[in-house]
N, C-alpha and C. Protein backbone atom coordinates (compact mmCIF):
# COMPACT_ATOMS: atom_id res chain seq x y z
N UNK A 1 -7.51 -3.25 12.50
CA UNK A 1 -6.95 -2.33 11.53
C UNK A 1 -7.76 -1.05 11.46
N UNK A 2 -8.83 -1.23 11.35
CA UNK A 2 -9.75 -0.34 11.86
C UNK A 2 -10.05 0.77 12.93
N UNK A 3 -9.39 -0.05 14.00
CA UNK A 3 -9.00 1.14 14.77
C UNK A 3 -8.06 1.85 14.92
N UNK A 4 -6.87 0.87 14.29
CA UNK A 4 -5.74 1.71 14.35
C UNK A 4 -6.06 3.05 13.37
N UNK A 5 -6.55 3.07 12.41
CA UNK A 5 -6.86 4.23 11.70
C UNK A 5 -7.64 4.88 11.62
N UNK A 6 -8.33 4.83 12.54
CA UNK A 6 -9.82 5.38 12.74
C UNK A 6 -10.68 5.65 14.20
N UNK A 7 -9.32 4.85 15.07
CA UNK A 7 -10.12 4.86 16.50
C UNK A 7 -9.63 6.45 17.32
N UNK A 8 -9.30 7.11 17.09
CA UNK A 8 -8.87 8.34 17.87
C UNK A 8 -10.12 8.97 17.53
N UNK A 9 -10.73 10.06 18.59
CA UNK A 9 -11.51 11.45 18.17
C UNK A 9 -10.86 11.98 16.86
N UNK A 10 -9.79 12.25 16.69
CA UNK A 10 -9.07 13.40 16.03
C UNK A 10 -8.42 12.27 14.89
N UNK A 11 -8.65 11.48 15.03
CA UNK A 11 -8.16 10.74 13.55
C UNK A 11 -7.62 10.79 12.22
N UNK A 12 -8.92 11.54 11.67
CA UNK A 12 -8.66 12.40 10.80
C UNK A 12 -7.63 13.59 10.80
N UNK A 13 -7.82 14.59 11.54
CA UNK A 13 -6.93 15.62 12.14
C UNK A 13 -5.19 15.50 12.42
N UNK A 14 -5.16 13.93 12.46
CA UNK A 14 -3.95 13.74 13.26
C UNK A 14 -3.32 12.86 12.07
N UNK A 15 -4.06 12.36 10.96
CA UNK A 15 -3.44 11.71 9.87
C UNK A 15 -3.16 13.19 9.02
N UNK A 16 -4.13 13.66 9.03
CA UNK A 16 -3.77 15.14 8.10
C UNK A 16 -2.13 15.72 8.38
N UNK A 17 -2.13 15.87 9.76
CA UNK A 17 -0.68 16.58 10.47
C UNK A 17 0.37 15.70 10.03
N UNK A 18 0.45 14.11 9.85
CA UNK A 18 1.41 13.68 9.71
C UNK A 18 1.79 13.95 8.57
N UNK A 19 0.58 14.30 7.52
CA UNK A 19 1.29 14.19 6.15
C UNK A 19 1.75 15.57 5.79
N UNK A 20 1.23 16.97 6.47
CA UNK A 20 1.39 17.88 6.58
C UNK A 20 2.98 18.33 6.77
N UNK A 21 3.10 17.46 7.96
CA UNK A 21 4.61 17.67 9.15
C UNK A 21 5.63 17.32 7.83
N UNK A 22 5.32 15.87 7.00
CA UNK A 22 6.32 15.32 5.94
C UNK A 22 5.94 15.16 4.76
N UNK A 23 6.27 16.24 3.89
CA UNK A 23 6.08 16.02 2.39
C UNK A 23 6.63 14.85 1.58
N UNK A 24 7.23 14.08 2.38
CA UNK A 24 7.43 12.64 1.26
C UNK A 24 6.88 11.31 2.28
N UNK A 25 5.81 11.53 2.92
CA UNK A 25 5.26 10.52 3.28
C UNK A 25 4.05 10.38 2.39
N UNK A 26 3.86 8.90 2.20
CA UNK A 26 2.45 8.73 1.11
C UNK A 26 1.70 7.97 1.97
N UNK A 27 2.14 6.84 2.76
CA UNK A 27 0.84 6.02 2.95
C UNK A 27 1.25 5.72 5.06
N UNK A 28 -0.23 6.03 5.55
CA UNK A 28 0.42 5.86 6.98
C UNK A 28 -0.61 4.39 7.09
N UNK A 29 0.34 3.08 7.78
CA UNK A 29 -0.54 1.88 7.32
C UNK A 29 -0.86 1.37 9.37
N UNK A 30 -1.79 0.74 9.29
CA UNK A 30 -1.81 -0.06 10.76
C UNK A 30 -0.26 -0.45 11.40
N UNK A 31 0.12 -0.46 12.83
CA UNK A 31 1.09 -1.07 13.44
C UNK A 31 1.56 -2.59 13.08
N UNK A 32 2.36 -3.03 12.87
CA UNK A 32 2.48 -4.48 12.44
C UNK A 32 2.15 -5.26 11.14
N UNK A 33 1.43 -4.38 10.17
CA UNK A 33 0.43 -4.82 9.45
C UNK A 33 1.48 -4.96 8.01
N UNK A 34 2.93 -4.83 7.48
CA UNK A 34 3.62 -4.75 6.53
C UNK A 34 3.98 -5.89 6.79
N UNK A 35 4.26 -6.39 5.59
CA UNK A 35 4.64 -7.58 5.68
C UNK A 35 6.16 -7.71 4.30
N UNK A 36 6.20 -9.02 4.42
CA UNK A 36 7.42 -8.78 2.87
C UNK A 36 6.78 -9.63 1.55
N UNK A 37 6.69 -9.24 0.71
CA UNK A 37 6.40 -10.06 0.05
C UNK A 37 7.43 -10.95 -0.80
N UNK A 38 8.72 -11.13 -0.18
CA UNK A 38 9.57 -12.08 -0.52
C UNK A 38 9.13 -13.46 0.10
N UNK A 39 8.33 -12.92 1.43
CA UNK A 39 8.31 -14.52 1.50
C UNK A 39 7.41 -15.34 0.21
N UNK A 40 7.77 -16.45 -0.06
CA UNK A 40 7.42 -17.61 -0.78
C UNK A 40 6.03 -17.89 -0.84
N UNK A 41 5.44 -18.22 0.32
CA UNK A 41 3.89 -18.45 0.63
C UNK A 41 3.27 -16.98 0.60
N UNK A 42 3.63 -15.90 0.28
CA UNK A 42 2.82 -14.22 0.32
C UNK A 42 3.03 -14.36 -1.67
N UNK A 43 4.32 -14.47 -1.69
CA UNK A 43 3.72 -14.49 -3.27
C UNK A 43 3.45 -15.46 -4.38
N UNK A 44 3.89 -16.24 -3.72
CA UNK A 44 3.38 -17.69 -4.70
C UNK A 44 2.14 -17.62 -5.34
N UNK A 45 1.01 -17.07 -5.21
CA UNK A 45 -0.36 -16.99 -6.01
C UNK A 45 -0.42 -15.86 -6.63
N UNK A 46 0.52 -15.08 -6.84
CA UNK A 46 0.71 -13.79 -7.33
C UNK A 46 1.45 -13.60 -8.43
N UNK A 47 2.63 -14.54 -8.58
CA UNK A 47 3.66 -14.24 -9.67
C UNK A 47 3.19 -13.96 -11.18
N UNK A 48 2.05 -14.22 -11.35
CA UNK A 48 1.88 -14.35 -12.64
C UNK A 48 1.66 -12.77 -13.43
N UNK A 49 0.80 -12.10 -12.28
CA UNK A 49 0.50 -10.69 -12.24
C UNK A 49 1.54 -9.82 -11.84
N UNK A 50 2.42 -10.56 -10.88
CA UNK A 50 3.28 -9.38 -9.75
C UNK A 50 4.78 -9.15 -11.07
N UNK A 51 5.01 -10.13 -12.22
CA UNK A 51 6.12 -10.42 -13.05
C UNK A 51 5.19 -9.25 -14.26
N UNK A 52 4.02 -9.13 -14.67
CA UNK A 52 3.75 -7.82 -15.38
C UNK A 52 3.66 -6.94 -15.05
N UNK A 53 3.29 -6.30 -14.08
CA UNK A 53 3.41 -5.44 -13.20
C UNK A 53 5.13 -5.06 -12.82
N UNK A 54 5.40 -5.57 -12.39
CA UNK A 54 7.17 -4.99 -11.91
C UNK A 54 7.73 -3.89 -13.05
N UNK A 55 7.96 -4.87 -14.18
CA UNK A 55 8.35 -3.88 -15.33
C UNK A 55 7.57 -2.71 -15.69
N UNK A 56 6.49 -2.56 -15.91
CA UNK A 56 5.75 -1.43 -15.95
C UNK A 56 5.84 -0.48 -14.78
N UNK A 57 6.41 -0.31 -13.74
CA UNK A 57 6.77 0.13 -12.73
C UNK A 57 8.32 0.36 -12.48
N UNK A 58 9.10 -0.24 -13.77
CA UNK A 58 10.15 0.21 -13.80
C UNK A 58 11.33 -1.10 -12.86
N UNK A 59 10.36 -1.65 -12.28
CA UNK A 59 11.08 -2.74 -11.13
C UNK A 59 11.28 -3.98 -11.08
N UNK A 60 11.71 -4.33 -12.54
CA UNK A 60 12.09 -5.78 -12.96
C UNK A 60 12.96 -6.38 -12.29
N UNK A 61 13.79 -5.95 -11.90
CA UNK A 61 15.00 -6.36 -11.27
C UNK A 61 14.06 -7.06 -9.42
N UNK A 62 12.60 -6.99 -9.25
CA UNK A 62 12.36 -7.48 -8.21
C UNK A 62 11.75 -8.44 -8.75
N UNK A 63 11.66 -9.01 -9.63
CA UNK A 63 10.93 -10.23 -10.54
C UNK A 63 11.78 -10.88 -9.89
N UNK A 64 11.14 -12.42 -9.20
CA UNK A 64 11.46 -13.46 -9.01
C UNK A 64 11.75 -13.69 -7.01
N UNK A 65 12.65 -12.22 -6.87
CA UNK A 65 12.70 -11.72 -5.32
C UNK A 65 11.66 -11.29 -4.31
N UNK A 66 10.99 -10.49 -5.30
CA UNK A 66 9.75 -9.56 -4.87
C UNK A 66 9.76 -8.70 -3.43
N UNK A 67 11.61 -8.51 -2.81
CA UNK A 67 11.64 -8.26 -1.76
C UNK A 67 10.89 -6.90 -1.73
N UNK A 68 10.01 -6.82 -1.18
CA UNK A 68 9.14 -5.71 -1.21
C UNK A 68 8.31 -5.84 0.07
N UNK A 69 8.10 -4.50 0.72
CA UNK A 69 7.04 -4.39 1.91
C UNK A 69 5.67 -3.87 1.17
N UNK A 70 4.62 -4.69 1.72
CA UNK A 70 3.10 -3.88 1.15
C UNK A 70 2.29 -4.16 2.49
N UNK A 71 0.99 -3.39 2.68
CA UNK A 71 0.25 -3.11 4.11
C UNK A 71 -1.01 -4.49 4.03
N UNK A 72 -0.41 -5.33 4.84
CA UNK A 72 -1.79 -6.52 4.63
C UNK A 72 -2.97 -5.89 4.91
N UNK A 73 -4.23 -6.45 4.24
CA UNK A 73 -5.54 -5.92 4.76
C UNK A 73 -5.87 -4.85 3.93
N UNK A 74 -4.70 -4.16 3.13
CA UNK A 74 -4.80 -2.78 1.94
C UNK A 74 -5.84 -1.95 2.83
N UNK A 75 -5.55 -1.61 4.04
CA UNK A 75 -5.81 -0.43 4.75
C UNK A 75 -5.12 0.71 5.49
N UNK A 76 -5.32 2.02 4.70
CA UNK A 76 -4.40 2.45 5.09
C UNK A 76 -4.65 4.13 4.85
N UNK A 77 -3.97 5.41 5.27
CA UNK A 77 -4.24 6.54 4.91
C UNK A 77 -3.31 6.86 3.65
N UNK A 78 -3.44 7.12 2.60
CA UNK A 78 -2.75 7.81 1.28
C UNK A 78 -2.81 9.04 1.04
N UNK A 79 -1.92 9.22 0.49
CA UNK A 79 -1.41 10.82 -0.02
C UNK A 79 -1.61 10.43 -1.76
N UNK A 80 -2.71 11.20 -2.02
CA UNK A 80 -2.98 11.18 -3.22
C UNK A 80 -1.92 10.76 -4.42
N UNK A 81 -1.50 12.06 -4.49
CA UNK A 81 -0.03 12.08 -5.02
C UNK A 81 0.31 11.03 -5.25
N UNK A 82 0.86 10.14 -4.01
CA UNK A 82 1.62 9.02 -3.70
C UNK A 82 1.07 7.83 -4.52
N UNK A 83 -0.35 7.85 -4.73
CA UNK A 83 -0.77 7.11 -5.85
C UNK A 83 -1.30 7.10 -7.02
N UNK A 84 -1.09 8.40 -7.42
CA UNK A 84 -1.89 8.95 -8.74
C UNK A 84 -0.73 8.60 -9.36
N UNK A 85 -1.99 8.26 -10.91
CA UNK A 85 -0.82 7.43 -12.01
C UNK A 85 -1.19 5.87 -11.88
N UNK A 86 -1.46 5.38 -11.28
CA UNK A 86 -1.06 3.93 -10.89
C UNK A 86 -2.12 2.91 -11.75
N UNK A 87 -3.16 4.06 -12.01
CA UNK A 87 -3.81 3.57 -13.59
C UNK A 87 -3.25 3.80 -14.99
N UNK A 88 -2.11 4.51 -14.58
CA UNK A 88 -1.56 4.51 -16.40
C UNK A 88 -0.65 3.40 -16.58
N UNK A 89 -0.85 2.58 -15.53
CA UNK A 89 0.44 0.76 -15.29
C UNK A 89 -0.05 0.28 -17.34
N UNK A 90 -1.44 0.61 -17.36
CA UNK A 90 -1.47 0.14 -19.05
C UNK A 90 -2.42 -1.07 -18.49
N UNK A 91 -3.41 -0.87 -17.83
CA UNK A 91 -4.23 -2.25 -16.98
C UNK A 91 -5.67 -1.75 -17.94
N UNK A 92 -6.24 -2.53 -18.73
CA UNK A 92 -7.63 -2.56 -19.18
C UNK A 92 -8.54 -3.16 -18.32
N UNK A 93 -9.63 -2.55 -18.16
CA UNK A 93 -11.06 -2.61 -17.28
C UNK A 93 -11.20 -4.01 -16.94
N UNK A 94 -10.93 -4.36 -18.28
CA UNK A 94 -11.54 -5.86 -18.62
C UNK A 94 -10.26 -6.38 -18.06
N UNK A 95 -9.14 -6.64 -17.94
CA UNK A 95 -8.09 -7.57 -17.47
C UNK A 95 -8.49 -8.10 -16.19
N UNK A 96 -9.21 -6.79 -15.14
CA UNK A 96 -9.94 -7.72 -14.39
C UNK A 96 -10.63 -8.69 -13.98
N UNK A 97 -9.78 -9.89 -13.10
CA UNK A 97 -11.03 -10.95 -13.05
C UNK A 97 -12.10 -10.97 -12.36
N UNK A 98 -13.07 -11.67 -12.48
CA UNK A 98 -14.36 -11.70 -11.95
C UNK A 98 -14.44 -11.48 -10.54
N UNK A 99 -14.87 -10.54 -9.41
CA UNK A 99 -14.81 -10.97 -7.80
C UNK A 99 -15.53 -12.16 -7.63
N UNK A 100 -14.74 -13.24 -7.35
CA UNK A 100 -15.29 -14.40 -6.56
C UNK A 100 -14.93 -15.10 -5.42
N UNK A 101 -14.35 -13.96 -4.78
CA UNK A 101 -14.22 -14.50 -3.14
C UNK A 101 -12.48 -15.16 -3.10
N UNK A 102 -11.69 -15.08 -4.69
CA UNK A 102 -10.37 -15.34 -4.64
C UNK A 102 -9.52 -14.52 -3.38
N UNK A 103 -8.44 -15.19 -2.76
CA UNK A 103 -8.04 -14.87 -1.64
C UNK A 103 -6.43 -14.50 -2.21
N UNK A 104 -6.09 -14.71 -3.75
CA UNK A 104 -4.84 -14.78 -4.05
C UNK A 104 -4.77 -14.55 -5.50
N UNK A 105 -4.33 -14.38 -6.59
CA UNK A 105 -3.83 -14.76 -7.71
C UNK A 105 -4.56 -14.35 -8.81
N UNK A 106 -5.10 -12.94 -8.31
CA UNK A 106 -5.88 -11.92 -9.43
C UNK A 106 -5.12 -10.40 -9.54
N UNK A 107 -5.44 -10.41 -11.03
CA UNK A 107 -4.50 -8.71 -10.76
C UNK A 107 -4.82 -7.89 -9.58
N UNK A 108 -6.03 -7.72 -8.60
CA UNK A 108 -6.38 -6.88 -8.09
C UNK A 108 -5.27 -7.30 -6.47
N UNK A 109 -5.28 -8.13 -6.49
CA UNK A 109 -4.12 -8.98 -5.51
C UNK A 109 -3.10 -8.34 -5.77
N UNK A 110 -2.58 -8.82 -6.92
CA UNK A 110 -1.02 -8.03 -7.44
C UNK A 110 -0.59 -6.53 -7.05
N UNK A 111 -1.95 -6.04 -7.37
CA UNK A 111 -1.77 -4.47 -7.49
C UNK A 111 -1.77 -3.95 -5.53
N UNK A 112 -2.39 -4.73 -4.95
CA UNK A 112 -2.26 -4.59 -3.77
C UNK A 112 -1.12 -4.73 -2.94
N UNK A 113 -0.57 -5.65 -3.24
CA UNK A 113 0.99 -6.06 -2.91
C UNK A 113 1.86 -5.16 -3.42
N UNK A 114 1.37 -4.52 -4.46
CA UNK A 114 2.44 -3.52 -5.20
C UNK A 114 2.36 -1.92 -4.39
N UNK A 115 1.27 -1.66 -3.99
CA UNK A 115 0.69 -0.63 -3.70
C UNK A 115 2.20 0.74 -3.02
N UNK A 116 2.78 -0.14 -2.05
CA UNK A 116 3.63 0.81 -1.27
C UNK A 116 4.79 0.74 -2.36
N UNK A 117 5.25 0.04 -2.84
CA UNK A 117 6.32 -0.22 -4.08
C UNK A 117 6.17 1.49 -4.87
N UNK A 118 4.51 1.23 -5.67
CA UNK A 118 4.51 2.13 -6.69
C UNK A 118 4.90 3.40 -5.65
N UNK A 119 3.99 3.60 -4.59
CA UNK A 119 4.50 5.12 -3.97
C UNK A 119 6.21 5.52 -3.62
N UNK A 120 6.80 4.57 -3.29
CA UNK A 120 8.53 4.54 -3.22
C UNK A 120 8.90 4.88 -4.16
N UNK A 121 8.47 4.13 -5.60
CA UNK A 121 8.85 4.84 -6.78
C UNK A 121 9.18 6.10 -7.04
N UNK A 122 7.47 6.87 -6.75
CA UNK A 122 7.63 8.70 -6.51
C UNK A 122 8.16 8.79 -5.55
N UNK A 123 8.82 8.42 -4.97
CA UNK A 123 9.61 9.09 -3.80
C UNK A 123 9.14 9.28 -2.39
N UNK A 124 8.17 8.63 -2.09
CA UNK A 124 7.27 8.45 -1.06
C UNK A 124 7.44 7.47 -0.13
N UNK A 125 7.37 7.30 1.00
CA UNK A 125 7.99 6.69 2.33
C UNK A 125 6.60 6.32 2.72
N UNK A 126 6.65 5.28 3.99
CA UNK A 126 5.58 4.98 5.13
C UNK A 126 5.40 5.24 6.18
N UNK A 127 4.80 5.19 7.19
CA UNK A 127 4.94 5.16 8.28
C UNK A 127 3.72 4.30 9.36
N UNK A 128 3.90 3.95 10.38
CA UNK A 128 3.05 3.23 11.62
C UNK A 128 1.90 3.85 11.33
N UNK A 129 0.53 4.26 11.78
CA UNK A 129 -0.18 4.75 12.49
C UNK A 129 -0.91 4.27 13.04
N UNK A 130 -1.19 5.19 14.76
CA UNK A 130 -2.55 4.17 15.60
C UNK A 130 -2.83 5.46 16.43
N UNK A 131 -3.94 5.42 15.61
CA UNK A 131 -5.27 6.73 15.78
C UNK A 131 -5.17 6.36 17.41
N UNK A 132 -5.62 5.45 17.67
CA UNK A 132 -6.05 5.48 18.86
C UNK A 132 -5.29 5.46 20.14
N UNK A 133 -3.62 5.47 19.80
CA UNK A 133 -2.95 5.96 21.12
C UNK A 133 -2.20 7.52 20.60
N UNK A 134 -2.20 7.75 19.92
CA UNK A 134 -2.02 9.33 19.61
C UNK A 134 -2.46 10.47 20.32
N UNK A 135 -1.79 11.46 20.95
CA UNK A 135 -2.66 12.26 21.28
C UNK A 135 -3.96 13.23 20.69
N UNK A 136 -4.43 13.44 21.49
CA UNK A 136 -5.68 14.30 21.01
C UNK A 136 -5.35 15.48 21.24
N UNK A 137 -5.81 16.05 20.21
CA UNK A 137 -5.76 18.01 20.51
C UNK A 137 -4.30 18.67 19.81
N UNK A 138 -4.29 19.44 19.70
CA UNK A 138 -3.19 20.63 19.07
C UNK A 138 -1.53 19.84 19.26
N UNK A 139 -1.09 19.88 18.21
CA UNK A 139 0.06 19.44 18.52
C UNK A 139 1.01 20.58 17.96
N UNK A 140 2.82 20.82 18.58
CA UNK A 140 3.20 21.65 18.47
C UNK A 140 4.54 20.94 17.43
């Protein structure tokens, strides 16, 4: 994942252009790396968080479905924009649970799975990226 976003010389340079080229792109994520979170086993340790969250996001109507794409691994390039706000969900410091190596079923989970959701909201799209077969140098 890592390289996909980071392995080109121009990496940087060449994530800049994409978001440049398209004003409603927010997040450019690794090749392959979206997943759905309808499947059953992606959100089953999640519902408890992903069912408060929806409504505060306006997206109740995905309670229970959760058909939603989010970037496994939560690596990825963002467009500010695309996620500013996403602390006014109404989440206190403290709602956070403790880091203890949980692999599932903490708000910080939830909010991860939600991540490309909230940017769609504003009106913001995705796209592939892989730094490292991209060209290098000036593009026209």
């Amino acid at each position: 994942m890592i390289s996909s976003l980071l392995g080109g010389g121009d990496a940087i340079t060449l994530a800049e252009q994409r978001f440049a080229n398209r004003a409603d792109l927010g997040l450019l994520v690794p090749p392959g790396s979206l997943i759905d979170l309808g499947i059953e086993e992606i959100n089953a340790g999640n519902r408890v968080w992903l069912d408060r969250l929806l409504p505060r996001m306006g997206c109740a109507d995905l309670i229970g479905s959760y058909r939603v794409l989010f970037p496994a691994g939560s690596m990825y390039w963002f467009r500010v924009e695309a996620l500013a706000g996403l602390d006014d969900l109404g989440l206190a410091e403290d709602a956070f649970e403790l880091e203890a190596g949980q692999l599932d079923g903490t708000l910080a989970h939830a909010i991860e799975r939600l991540i490309l959701l909230y940017a769609s909201t504003k009106g913001y799209g995705v796209e592939e990226f892989e730094a490292a077969r991209l060209p290098v140098g000036p593009t026209h």
